[in-house]
N, C-alpha and C. Protein backbone atom coordinates (compact mmCIF):
# COMPACT_ATOMS: atom_id res chain seq x y z
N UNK A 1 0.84 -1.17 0.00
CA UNK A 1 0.00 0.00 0.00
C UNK A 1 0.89 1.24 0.00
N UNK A 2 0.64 2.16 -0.92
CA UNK A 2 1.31 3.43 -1.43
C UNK A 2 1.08 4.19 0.15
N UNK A 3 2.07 4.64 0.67
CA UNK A 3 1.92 5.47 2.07
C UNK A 3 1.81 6.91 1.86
N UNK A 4 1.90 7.57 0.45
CA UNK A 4 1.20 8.73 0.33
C UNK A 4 -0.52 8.76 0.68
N UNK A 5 -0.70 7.34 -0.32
CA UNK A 5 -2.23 7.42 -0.09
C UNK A 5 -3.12 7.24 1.16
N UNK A 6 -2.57 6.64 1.88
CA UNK A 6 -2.89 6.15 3.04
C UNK A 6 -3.56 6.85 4.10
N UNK A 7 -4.40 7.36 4.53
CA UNK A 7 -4.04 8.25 5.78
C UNK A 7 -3.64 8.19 6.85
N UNK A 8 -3.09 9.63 7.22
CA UNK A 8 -2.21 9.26 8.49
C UNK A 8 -2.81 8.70 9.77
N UNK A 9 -3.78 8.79 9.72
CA UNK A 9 -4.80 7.80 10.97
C UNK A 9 -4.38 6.46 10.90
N UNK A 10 -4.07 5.71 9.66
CA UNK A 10 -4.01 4.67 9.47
C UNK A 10 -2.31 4.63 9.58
N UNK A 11 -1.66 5.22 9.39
CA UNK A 11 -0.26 4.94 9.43
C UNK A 11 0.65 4.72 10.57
N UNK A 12 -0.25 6.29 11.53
CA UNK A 12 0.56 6.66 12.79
C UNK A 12 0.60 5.35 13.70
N UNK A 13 -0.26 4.50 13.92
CA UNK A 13 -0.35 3.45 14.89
C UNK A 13 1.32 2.86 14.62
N UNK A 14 1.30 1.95 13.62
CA UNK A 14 2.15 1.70 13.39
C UNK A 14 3.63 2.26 13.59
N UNK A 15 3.69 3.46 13.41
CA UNK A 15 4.89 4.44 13.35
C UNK A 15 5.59 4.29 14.79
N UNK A 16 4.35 4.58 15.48
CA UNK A 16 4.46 4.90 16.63
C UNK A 16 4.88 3.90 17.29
N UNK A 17 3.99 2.35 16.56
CA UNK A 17 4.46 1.65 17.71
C UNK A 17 6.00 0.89 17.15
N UNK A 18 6.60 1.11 16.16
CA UNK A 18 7.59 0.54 15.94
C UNK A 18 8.64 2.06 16.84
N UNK A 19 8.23 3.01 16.80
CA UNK A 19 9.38 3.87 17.53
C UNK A 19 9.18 3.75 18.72
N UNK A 20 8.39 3.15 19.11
CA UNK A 20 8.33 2.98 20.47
C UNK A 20 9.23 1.71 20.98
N UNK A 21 9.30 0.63 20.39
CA UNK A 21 9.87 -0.41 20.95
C UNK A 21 11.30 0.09 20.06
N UNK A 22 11.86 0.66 19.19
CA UNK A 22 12.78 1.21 19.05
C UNK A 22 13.52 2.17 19.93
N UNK A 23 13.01 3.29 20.41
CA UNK A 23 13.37 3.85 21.49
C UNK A 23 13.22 3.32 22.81
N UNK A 24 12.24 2.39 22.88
CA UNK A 24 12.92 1.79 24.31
C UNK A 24 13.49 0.75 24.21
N UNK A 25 14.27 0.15 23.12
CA UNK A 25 15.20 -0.84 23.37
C UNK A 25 16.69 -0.33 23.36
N UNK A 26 16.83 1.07 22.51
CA UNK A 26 18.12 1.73 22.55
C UNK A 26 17.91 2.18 23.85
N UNK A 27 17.30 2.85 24.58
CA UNK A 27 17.30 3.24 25.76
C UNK A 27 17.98 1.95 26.79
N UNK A 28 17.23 1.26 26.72
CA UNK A 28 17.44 -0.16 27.37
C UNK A 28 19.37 -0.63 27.36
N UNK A 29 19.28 -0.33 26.09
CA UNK A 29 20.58 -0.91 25.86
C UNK A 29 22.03 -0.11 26.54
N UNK A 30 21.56 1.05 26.19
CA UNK A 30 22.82 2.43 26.26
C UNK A 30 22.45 2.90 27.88
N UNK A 31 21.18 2.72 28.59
CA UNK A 31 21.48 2.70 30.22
C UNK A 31 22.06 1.42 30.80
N UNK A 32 21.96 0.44 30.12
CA UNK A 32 22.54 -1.06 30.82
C UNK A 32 24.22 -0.97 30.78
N UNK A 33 24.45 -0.65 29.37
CA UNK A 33 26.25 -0.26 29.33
C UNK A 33 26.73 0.59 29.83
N UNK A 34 25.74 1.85 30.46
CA UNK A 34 26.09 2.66 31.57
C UNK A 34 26.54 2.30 32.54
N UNK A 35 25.14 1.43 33.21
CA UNK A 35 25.12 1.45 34.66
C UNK A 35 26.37 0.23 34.86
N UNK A 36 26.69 -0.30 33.50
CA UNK A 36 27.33 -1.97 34.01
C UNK A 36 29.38 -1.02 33.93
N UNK A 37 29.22 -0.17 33.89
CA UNK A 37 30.54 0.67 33.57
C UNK A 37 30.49 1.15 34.72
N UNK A 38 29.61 1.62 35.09
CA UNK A 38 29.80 1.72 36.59
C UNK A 38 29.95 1.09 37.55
N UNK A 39 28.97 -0.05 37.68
CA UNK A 39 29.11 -1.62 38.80
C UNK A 39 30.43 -2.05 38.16
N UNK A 40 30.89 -1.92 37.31
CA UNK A 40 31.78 -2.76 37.43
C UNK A 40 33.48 -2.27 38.18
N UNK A 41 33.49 -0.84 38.31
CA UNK A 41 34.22 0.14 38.99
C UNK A 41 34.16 0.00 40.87
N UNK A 42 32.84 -0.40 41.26
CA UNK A 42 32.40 0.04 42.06
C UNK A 42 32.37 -1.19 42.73
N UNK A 43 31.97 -2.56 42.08
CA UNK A 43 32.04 -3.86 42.59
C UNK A 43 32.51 -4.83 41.93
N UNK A 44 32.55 -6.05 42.30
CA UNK A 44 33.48 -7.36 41.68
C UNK A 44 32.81 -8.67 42.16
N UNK A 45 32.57 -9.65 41.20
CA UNK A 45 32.08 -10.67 41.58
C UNK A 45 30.76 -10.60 41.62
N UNK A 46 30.45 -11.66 42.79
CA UNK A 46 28.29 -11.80 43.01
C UNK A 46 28.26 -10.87 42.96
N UNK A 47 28.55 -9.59 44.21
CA UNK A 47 28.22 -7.96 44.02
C UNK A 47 27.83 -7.42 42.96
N UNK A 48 28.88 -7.93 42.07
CA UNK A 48 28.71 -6.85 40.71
C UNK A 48 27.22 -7.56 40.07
N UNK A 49 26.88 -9.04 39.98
CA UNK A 49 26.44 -9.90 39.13
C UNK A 49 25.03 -9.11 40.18
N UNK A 50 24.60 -9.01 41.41
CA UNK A 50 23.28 -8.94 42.30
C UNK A 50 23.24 -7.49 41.53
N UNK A 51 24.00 -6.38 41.71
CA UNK A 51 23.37 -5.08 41.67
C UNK A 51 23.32 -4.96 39.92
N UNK A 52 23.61 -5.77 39.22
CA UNK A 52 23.61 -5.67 37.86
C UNK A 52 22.24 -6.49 37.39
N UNK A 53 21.74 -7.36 38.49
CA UNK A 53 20.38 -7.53 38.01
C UNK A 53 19.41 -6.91 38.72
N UNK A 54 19.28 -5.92 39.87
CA UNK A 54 18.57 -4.98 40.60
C UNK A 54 18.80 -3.75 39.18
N UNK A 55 20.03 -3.85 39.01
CA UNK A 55 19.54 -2.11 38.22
C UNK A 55 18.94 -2.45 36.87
N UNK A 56 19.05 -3.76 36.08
CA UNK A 56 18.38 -4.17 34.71
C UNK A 56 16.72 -4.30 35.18
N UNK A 57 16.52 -5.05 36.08
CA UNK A 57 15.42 -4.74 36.51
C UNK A 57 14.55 -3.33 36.44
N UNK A 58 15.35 -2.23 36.98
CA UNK A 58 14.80 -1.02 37.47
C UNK A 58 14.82 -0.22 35.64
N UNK A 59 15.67 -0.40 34.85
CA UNK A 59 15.83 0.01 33.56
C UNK A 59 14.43 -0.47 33.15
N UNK A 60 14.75 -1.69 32.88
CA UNK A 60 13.77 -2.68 32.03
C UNK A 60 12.25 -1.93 32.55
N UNK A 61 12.03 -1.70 33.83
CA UNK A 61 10.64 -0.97 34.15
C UNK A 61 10.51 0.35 33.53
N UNK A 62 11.77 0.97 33.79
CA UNK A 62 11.22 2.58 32.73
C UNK A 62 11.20 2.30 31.08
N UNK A 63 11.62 1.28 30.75
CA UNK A 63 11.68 1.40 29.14
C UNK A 63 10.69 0.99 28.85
N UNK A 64 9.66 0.02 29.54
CA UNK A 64 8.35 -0.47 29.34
C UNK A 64 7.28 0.39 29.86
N UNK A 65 7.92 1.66 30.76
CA UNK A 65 6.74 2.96 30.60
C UNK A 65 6.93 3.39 29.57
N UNK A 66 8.14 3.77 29.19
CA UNK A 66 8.51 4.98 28.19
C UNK A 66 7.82 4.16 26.94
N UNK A 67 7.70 2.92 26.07
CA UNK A 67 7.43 2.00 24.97
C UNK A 67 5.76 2.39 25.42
N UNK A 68 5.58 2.48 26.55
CA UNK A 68 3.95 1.81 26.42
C UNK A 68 3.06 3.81 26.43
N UNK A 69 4.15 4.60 27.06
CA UNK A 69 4.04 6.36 26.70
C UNK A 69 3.71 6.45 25.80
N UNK A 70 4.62 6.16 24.36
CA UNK A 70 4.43 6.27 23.08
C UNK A 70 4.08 5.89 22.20
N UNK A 71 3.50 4.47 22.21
CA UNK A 71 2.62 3.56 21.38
C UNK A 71 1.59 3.93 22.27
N UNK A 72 1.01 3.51 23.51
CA UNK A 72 0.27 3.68 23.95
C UNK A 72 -0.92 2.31 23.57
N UNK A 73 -0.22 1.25 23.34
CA UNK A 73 -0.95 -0.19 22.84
C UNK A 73 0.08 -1.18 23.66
N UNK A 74 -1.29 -1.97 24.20
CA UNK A 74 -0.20 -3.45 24.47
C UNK A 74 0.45 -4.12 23.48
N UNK A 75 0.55 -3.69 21.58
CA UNK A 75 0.83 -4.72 20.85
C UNK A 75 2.50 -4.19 20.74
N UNK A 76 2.74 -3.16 21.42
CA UNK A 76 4.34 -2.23 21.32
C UNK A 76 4.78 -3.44 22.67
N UNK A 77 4.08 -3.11 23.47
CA UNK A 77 4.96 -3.85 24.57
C UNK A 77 5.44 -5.02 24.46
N UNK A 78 3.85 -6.35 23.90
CA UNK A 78 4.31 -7.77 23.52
C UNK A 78 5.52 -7.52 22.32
N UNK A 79 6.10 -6.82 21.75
CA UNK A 79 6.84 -6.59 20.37
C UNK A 79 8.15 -6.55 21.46
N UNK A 80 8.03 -5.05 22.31
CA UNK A 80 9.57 -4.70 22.88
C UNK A 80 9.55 -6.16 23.81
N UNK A 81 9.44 -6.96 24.40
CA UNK A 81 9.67 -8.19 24.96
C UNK A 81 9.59 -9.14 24.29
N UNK A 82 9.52 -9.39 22.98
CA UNK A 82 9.82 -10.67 22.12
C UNK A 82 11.23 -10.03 21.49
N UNK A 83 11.27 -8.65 21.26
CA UNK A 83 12.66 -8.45 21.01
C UNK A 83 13.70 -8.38 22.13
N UNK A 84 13.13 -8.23 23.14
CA UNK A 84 14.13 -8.66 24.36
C UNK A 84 14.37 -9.65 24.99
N UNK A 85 13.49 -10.89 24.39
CA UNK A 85 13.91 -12.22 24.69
C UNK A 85 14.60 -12.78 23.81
N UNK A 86 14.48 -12.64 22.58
CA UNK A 86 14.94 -12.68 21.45
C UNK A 86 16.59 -12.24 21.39
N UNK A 87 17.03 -11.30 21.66
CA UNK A 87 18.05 -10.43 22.00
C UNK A 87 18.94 -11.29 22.97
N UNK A 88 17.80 -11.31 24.48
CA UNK A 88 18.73 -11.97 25.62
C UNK A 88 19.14 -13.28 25.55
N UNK A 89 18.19 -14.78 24.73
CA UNK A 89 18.50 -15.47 25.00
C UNK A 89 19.79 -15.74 23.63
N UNK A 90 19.74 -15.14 22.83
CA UNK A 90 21.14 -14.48 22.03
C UNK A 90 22.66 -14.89 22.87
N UNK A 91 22.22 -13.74 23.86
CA UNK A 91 23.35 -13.31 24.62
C UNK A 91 23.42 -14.18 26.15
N UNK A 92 22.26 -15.04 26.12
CA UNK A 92 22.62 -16.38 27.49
C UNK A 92 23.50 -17.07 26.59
N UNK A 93 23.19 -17.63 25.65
CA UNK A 93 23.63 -19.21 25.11
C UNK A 93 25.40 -18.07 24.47
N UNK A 94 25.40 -16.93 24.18
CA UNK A 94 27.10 -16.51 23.89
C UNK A 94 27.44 -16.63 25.27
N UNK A 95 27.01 -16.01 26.48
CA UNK A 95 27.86 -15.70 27.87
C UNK A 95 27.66 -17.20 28.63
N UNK A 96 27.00 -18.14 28.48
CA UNK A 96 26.70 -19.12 29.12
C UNK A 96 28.02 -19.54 29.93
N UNK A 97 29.14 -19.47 29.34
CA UNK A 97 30.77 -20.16 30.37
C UNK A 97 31.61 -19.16 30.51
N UNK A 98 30.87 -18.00 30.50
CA UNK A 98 31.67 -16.96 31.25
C UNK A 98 31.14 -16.24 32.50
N UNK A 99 29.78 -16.33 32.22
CA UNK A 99 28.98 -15.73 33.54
C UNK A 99 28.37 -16.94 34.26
N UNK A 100 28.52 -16.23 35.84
CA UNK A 100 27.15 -17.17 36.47
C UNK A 100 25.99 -17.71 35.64
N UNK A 101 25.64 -18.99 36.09
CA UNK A 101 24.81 -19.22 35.25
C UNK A 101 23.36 -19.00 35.91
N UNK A 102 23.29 -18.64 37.40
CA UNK A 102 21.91 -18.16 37.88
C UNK A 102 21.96 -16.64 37.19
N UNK A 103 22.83 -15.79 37.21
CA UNK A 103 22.74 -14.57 36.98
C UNK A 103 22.11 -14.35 34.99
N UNK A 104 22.71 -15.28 34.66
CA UNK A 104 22.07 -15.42 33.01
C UNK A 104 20.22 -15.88 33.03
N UNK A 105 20.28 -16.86 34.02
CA UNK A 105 19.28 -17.02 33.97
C UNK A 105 18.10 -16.02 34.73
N UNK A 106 18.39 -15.62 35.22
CA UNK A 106 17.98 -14.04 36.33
C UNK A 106 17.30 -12.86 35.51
N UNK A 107 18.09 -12.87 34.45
CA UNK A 107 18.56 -11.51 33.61
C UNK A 107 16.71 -11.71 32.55
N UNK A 108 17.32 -13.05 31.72
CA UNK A 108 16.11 -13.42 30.87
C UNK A 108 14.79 -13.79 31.66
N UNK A 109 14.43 -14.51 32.51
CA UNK A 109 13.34 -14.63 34.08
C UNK A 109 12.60 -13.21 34.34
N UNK A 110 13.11 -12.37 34.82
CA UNK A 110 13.12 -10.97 35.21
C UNK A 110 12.47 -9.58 34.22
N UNK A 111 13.13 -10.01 32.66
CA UNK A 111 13.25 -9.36 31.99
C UNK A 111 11.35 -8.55 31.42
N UNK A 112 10.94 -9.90 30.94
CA UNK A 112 9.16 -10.08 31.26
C UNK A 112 8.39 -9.20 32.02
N UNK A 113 8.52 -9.55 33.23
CA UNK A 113 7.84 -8.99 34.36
C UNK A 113 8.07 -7.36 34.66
N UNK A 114 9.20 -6.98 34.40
CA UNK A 114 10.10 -6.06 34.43
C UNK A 114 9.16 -5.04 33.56
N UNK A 115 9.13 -5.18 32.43
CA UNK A 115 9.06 -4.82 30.99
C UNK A 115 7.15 -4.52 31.40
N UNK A 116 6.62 -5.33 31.46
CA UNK A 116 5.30 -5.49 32.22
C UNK A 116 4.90 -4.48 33.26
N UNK A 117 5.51 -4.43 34.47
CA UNK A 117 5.24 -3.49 35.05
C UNK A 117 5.03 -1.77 34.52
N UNK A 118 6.49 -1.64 33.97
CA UNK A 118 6.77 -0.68 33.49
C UNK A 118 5.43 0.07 32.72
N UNK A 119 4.59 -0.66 31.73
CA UNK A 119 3.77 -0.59 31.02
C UNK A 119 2.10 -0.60 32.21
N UNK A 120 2.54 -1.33 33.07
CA UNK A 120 1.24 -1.32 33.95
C UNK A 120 1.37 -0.04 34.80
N UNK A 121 2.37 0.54 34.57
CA UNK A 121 2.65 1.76 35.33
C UNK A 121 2.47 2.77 34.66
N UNK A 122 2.34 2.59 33.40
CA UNK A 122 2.37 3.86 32.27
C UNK A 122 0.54 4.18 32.13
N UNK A 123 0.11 2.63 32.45
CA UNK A 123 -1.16 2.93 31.56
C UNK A 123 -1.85 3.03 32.75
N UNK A 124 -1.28 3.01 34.12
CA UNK A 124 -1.87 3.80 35.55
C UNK A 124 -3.27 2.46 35.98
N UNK A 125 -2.87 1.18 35.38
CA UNK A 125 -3.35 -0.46 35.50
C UNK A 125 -2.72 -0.60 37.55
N UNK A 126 -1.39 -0.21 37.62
CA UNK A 126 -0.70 -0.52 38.84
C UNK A 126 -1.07 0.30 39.60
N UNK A 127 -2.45 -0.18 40.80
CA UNK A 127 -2.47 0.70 41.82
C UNK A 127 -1.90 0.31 43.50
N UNK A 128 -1.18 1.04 44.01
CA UNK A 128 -0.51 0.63 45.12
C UNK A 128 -1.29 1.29 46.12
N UNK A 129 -1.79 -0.26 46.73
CA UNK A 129 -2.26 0.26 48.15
C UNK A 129 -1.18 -0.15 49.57
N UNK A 130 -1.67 0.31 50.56
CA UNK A 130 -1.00 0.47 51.51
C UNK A 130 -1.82 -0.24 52.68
């Protein structure tokens, strides 16, 4: 279909939701090589491996607000988490005999739920009572 003809009602969904799981997977990516440049200065060993899956965790939740901000559809979110399983279990089966292997498995486990929240937090689904 010619995308001049199209209208933009019909286009933007799409647009949106591919820049959405685009910008929150670069996001994702370029705060993780941050924060892991830092833990890795700062700690060594389990240390480094525990606070490196506390802070992927805490990432992985804002990139699944920020994805679910700008699509504003659950079909951006199921997309940014098939590309982040997709991605991670990539990078279990390369790191598998160099890293812990609970911490590989931690990373991909986590990643889901993570990603989930983030989005249950965007679309104001997550209410915290006390």
């Amino acid at each position: 279909m010619n995308s001049r003809l199209t209208p933009p009602s019909q286009r933007r969904p799409y647009t949106h939701l591919v820049l959405a799981v685009v910008a929150a997977y670069v996001v994702n990516a370029l705060a993780i090589a941050g924060t892991e440049q830092l833990l890795v200065r700062m700690s060594s060993g389990t240390r480094f491996y525990v606070a490196d899956v506390a802070t992927q965790c805490v990432i992985q939740i804002g990139c699944g607000y920020l994805c679910s901000r700008i699509s504003k559809t659950t079909t951006a979110i199921v997309a940014l988490i098939v590309v982040g399983l997709l991605i991670g279990s990539f990078s279990l089966v390369t790191s598998w005999r160099t890293e812990p292997h609970w911490y590989a498995i931690a990373l991909i486990t986590l990643y889901t739920p993570s990603v989930w929240i983030g989005h249950r937090i965007a679309t104001g689904a997550a209410k915290l009572s006390i």
